[in-house]
C-alpha atoms as a PDB file:
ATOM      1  CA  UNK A   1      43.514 -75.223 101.969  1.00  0.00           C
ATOM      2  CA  UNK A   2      44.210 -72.326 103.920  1.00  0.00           C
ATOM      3  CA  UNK A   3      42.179 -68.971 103.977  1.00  0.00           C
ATOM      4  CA  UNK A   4      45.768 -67.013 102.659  1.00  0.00           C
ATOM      5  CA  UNK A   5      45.435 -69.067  99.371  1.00  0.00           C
ATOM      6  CA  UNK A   6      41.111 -68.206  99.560  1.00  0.00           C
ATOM      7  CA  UNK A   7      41.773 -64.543  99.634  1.00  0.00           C
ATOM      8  CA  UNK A   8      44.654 -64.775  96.913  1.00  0.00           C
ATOM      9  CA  UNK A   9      41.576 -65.532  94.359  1.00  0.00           C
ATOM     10  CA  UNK A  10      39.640 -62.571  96.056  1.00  0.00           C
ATOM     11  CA  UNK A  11      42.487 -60.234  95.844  1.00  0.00           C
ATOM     12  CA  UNK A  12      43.151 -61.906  92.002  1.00  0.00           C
ATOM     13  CA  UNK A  13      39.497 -60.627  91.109  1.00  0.00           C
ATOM     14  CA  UNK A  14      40.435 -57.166  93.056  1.00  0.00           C
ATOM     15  CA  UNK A  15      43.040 -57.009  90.952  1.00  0.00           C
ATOM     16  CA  UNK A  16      41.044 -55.742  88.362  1.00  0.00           C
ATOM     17  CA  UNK A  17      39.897 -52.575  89.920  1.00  0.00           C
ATOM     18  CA  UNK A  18      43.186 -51.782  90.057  1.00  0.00           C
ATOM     19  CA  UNK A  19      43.764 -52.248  86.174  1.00  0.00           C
ATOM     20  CA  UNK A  20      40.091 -50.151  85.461  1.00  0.00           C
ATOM     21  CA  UNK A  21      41.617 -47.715  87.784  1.00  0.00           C
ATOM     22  CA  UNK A  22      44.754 -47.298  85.952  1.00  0.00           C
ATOM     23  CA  UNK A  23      42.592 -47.299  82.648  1.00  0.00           C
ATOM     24  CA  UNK A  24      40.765 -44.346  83.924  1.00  0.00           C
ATOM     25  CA  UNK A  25      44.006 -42.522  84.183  1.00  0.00           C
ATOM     26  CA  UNK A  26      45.077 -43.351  80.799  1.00  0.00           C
ATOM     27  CA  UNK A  27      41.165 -41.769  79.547  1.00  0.00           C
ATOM     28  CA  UNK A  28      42.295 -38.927  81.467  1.00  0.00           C
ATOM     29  CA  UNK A  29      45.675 -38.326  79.383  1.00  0.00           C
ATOM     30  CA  UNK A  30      44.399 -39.664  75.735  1.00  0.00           C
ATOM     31  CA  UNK A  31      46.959 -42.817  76.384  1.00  0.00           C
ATOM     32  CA  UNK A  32      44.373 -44.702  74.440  1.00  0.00           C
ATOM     33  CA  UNK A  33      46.939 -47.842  73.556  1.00  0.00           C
ATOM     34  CA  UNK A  34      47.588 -47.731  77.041  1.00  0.00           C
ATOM     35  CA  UNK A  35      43.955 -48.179  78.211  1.00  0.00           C
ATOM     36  CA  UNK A  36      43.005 -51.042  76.059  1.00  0.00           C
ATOM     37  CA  UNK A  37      46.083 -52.748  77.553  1.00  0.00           C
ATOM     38  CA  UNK A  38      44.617 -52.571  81.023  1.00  0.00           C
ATOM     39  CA  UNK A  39      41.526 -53.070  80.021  1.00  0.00           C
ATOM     40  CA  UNK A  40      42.406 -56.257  78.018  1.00  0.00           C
ATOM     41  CA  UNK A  41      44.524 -57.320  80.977  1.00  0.00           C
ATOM     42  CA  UNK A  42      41.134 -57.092  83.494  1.00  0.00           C
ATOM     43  CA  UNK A  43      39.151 -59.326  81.043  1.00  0.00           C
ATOM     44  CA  UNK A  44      42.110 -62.043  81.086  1.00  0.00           C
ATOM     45  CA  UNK A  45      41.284 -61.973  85.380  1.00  0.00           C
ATOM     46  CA  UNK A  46      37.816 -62.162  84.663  1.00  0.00           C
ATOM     47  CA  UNK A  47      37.940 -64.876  82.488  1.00  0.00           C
ATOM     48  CA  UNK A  48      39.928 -66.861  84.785  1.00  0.00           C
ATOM     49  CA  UNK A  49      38.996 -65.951  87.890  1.00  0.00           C
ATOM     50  CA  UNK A  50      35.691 -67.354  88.293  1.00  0.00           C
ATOM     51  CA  UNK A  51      37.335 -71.419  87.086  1.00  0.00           C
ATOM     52  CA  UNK A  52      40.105 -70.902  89.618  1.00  0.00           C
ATOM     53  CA  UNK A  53      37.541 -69.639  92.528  1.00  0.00           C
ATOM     54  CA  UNK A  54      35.372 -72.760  91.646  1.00  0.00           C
ATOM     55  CA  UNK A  55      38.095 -75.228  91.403  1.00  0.00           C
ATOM     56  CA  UNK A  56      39.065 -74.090  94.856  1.00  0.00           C
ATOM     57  CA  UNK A  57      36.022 -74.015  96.411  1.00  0.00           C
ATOM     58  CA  UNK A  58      36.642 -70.644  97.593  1.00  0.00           C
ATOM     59  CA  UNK A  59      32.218 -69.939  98.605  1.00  0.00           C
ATOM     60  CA  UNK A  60      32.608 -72.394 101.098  1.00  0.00           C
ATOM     61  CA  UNK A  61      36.332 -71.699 102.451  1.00  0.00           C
ATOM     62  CA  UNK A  62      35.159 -68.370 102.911  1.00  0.00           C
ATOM     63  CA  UNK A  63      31.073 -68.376 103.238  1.00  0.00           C
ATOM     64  CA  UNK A  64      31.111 -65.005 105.008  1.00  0.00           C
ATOM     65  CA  UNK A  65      32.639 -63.327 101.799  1.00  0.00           C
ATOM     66  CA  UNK A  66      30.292 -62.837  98.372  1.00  0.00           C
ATOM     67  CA  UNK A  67      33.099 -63.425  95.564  1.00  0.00           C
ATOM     68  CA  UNK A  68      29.751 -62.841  93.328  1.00  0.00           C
ATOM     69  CA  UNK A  69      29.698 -59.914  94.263  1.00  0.00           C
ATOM     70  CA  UNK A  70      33.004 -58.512  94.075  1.00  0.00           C
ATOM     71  CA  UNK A  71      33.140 -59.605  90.809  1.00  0.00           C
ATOM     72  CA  UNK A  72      29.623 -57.719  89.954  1.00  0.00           C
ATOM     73  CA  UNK A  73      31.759 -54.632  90.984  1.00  0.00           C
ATOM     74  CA  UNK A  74      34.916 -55.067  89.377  1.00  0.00           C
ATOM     75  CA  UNK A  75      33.133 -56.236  86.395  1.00  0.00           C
ATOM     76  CA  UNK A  76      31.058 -52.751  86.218  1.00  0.00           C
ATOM     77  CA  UNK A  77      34.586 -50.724  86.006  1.00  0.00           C
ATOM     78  CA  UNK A  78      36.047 -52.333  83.639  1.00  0.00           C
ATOM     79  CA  UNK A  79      33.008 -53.018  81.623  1.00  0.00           C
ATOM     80  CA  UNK A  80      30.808 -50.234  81.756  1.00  0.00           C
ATOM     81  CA  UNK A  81      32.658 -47.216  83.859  1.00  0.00           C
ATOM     82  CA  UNK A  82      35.761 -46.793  81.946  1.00  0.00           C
ATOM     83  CA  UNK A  83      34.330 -47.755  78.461  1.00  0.00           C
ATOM     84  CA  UNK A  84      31.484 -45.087  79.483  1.00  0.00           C
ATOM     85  CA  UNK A  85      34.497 -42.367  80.166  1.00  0.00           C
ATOM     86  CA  UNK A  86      36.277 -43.408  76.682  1.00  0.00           C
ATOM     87  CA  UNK A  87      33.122 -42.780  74.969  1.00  0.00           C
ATOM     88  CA  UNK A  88      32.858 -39.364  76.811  1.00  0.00           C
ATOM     89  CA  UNK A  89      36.485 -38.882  76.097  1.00  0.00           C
ATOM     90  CA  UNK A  90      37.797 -40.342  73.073  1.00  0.00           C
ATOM     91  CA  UNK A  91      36.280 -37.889  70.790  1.00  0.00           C
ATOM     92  CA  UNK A  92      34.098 -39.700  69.219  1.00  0.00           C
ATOM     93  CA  UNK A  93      30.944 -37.263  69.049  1.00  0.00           C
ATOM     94  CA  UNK A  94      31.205 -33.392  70.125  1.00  0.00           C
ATOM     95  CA  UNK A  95      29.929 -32.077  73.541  1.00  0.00           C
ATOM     96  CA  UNK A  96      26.940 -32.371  74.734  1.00  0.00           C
ATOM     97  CA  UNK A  97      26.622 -35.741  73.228  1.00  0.00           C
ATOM     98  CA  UNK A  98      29.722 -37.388  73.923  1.00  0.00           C
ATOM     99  CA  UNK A  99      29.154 -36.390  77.991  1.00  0.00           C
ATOM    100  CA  UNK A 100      25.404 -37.528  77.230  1.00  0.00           C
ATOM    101  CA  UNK A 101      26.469 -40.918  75.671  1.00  0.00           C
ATOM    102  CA  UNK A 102      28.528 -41.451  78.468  1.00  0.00           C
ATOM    103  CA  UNK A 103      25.844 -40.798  81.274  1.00  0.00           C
ATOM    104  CA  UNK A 104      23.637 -43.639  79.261  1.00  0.00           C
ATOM    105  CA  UNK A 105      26.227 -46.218  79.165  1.00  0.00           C
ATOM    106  CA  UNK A 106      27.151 -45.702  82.940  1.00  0.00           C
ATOM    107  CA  UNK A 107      23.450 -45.893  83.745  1.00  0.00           C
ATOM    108  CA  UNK A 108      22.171 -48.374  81.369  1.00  0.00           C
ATOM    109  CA  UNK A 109      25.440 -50.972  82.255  1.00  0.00           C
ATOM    110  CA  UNK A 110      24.111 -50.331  86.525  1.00  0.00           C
ATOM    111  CA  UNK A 111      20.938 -51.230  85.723  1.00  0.00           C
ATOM    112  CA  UNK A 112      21.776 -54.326  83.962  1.00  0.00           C
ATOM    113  CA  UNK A 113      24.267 -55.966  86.304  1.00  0.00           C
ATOM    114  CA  UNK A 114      21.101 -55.453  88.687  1.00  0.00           C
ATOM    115  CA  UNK A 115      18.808 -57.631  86.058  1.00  0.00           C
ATOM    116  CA  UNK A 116      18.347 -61.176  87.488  1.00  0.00           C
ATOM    117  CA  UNK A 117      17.629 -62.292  84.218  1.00  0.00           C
ATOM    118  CA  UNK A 118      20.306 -61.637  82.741  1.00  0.00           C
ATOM    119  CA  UNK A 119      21.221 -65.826  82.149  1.00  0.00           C
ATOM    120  CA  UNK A 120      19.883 -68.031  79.828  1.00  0.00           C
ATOM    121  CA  UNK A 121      18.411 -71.760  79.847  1.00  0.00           C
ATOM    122  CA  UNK A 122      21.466 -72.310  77.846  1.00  0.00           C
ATOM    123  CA  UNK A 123      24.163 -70.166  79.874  1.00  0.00           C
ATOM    124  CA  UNK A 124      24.096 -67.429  77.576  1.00  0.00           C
ATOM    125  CA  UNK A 125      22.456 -63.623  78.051  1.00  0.00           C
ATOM    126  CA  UNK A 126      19.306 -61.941  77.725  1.00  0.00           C
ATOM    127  CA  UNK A 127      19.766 -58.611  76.252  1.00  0.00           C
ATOM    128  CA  UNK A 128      23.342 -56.739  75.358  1.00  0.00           C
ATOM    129  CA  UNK A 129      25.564 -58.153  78.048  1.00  0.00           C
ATOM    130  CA  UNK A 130      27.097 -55.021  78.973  1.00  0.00           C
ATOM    131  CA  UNK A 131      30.161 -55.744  76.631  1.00  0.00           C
ATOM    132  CA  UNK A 132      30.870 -51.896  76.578  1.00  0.00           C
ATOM    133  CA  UNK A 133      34.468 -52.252  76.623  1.00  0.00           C
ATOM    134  CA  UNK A 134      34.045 -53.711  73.583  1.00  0.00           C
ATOM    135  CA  UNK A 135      32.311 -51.586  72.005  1.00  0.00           C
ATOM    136  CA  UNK A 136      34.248 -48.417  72.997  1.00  0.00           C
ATOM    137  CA  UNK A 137      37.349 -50.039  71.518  1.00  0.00           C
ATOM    138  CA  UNK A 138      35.094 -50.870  68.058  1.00  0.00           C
ATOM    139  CA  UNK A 139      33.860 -47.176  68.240  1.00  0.00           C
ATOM    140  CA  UNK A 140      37.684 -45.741  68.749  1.00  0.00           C
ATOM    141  CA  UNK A 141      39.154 -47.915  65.838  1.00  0.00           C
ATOM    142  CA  UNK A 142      36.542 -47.624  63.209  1.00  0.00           C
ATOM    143  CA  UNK A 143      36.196 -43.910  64.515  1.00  0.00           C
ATOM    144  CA  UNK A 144      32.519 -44.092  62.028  1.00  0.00           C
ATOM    145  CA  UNK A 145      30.734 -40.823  61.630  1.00  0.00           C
ATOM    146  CA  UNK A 146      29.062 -39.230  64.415  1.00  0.00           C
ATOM    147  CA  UNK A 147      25.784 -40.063  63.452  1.00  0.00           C
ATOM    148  CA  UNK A 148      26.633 -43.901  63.138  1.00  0.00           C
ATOM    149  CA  UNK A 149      28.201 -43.974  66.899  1.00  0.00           C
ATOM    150  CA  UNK A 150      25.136 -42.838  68.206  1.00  0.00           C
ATOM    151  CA  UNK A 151      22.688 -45.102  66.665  1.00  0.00           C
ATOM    152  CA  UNK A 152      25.131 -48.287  67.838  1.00  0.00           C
ATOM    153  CA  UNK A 153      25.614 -46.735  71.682  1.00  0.00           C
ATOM    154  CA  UNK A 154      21.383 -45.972  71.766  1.00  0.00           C
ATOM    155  CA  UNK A 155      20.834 -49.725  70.187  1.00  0.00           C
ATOM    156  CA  UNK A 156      23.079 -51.601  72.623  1.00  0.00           C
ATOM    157  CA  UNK A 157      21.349 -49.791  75.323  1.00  0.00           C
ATOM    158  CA  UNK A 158      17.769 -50.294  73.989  1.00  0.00           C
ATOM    159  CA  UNK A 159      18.883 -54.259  73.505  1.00  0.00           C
ATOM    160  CA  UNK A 160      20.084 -54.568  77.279  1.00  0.00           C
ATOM    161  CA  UNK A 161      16.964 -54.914  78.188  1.00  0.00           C
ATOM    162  CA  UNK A 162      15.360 -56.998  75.096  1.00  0.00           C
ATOM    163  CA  UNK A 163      14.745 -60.547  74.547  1.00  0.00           C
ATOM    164  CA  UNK A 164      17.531 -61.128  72.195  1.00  0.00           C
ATOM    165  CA  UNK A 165      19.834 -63.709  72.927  1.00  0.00           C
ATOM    166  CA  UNK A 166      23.645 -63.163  73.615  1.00  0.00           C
ATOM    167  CA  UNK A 167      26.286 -66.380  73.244  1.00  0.00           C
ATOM    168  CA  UNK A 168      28.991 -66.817  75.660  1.00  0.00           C
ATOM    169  CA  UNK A 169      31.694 -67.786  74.141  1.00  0.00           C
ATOM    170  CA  UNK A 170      32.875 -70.409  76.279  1.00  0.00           C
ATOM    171  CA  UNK A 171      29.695 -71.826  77.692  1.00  0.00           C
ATOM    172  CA  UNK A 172      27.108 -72.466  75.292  1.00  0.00           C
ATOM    173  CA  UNK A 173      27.161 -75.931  73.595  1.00  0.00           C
ATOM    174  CA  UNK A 174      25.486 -75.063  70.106  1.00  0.00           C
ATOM    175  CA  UNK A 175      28.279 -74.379  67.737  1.00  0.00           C
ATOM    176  CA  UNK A 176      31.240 -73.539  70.949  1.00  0.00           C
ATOM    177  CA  UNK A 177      34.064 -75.160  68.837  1.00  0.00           C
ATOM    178  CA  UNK A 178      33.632 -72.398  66.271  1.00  0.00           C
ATOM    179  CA  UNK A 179      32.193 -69.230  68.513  1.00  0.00           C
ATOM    180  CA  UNK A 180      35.698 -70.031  70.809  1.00  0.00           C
ATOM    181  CA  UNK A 181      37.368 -70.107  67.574  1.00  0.00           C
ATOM    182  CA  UNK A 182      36.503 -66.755  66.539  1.00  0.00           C
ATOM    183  CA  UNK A 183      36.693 -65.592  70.013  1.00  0.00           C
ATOM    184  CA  UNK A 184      40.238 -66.537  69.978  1.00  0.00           C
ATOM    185  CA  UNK A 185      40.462 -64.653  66.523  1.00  0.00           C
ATOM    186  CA  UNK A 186      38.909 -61.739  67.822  1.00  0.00           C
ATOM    187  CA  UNK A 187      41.557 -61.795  70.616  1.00  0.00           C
ATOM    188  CA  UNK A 188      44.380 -61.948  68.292  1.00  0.00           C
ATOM    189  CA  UNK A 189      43.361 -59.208  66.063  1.00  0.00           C
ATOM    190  CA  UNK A 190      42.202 -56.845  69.002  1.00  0.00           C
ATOM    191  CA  UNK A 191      45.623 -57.573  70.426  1.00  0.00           C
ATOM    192  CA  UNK A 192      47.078 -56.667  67.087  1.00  0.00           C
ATOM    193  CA  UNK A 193      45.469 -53.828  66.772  1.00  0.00           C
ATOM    194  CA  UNK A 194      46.876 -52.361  70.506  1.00  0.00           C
ATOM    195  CA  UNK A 195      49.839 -52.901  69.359  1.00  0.00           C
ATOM    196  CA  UNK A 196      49.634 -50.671  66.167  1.00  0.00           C
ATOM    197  CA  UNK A 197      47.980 -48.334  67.929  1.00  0.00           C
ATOM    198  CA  UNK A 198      44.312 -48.628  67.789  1.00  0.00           C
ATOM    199  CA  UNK A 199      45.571 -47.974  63.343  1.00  0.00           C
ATOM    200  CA  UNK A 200      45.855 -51.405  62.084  1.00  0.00           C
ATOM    201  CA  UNK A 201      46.007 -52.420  58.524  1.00  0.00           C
ATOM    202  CA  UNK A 202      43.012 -52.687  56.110  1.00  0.00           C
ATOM    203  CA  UNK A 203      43.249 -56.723  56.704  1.00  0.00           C
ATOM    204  CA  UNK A 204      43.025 -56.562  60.147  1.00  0.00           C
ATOM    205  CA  UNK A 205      40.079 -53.853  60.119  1.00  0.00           C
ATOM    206  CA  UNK A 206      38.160 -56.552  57.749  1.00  0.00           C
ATOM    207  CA  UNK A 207      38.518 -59.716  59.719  1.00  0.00           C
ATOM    208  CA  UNK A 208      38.302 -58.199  63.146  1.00  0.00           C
ATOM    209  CA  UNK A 209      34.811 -56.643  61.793  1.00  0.00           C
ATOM    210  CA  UNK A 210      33.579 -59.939  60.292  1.00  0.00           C
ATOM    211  CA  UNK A 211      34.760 -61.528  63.649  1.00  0.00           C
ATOM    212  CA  UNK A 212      32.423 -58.997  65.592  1.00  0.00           C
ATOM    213  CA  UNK A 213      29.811 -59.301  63.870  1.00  0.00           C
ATOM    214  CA  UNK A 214      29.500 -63.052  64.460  1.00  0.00           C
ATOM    215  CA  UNK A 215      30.037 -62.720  68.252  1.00  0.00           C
ATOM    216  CA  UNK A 216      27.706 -60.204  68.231  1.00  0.00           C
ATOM    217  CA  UNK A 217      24.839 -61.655  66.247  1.00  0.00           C
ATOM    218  CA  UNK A 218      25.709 -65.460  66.736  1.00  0.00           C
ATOM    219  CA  UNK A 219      23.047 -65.812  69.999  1.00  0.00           C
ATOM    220  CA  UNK A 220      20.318 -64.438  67.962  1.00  0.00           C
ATOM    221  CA  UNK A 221      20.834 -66.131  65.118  1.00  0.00           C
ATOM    222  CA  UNK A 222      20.510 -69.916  67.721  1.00  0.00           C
ATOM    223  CA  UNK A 223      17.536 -68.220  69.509  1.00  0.00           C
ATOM    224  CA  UNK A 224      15.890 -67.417  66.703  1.00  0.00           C
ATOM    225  CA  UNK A 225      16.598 -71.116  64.527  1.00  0.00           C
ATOM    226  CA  UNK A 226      15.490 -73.306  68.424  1.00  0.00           C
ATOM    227  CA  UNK A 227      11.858 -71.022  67.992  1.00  0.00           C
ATOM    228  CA  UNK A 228      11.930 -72.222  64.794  1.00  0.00           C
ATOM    229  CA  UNK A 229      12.463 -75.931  65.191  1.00  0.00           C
ATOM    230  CA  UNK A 230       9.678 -75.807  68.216  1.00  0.00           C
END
């Protein structure tokens, strides 16, 4: 294998600064559709990215060169930095929160990507992964009452750095037939919902909520029923 086809999977990963950079843009002009396009477009790379650099044995094509790394920093863009400007942005709270909320998540989503203990036994996640994309595009289509979005932004950051378990959806064993079935689900209806908008229908706003809150509270849930049976 040549080194060309080793930095093709380098430059695939750098490919999603690129989209968080375009996203930023978007923030910048209230092109909110067009920002969870990008965005959803940089998790697609980053959920491929990592098999393909593996199945090509890319760490020791290229030993010099931390893929790790570059994916840490790409990772924090589209994760934490442009979710932290939507929240800022996307009038969801009213100045000074909103530019407050936003400080938090860019400094709370640094400090975890910085946590080495951030894995589980079970390849899962200690603490609130950093998901913040996600939960910016929650925040802008449920659009709850001020109050509300504060209490969810200030308890994702006080769980990044808890005990509580986080499943990831592809890797952990216990129950990964039906956690990548609703993460398929979840895809489906978030993709849905782009498409009208970020104003889907009432059917749509049920199921992708039910869907959410089973990602979202699935790894406790295990954690807390292994304790149980040791």
């Amino acid at each position: 294998m040549s080194n060309v086809a080793v930095w093709a999977v380098h430059l695939f990963t750098a490919s999603g600064a690129a989209l968080a950079f375009l996203a930023a843009v978007a923030t910048t002009h209230a092109h909110w559709q067009l920002v969870f396009i990008y965005l959803g477009a940089a998790l697609i790379i980053d959920g491929v990215d990592g098999t393909i650099a593996r199945g090509m044995r890319v760490s020791s094509r290229l030993p010099w060169f931390d893929g790790a790394a570059l994916d840490f920093v790409v990772d924090y863009a589209t994760y934490v930095f442009v979710p932290a400007l939507i929240i800022a942005d996307g009038g969801l709270m009213a100045e000074p929160l909103a530019t407050i909320a936003g400080i938090v998540v860019a400094i709370i989503g640094a400090l975890y990507f910085a946590d080495k203990r951030m894995k589980t036994m079970d390849h899962g996640f200690r603490g609130f992964p950093a998901i913040w994309n996600t939960i910016a595009f929650l925040l802008m289509v449920y659009r709850p009452p001020e109050a509300i979005t504060v209490i969810a932004i200030a308890l994702c950051a006080i769980l990044t750095f808890s005990p509580v378990e986080w499943i990831h959806p592809i890797r952990v064993a216990r129950l990964r037939p039906l956690t990548i079935a609703m993460t398929v689900a979840w895809a489906i209806l978030a993709i849905i919902t782009v498409l009208d908008d970020l104003h889907p229908t009432l059917p749509v706003l049920i199921l992708l909520g039910v869907v959410s809150l089973y990602l979202g509270l699935i790894g406790a849930v295990l954690q807390i029923a292994r304790r149980q049976r040791f």
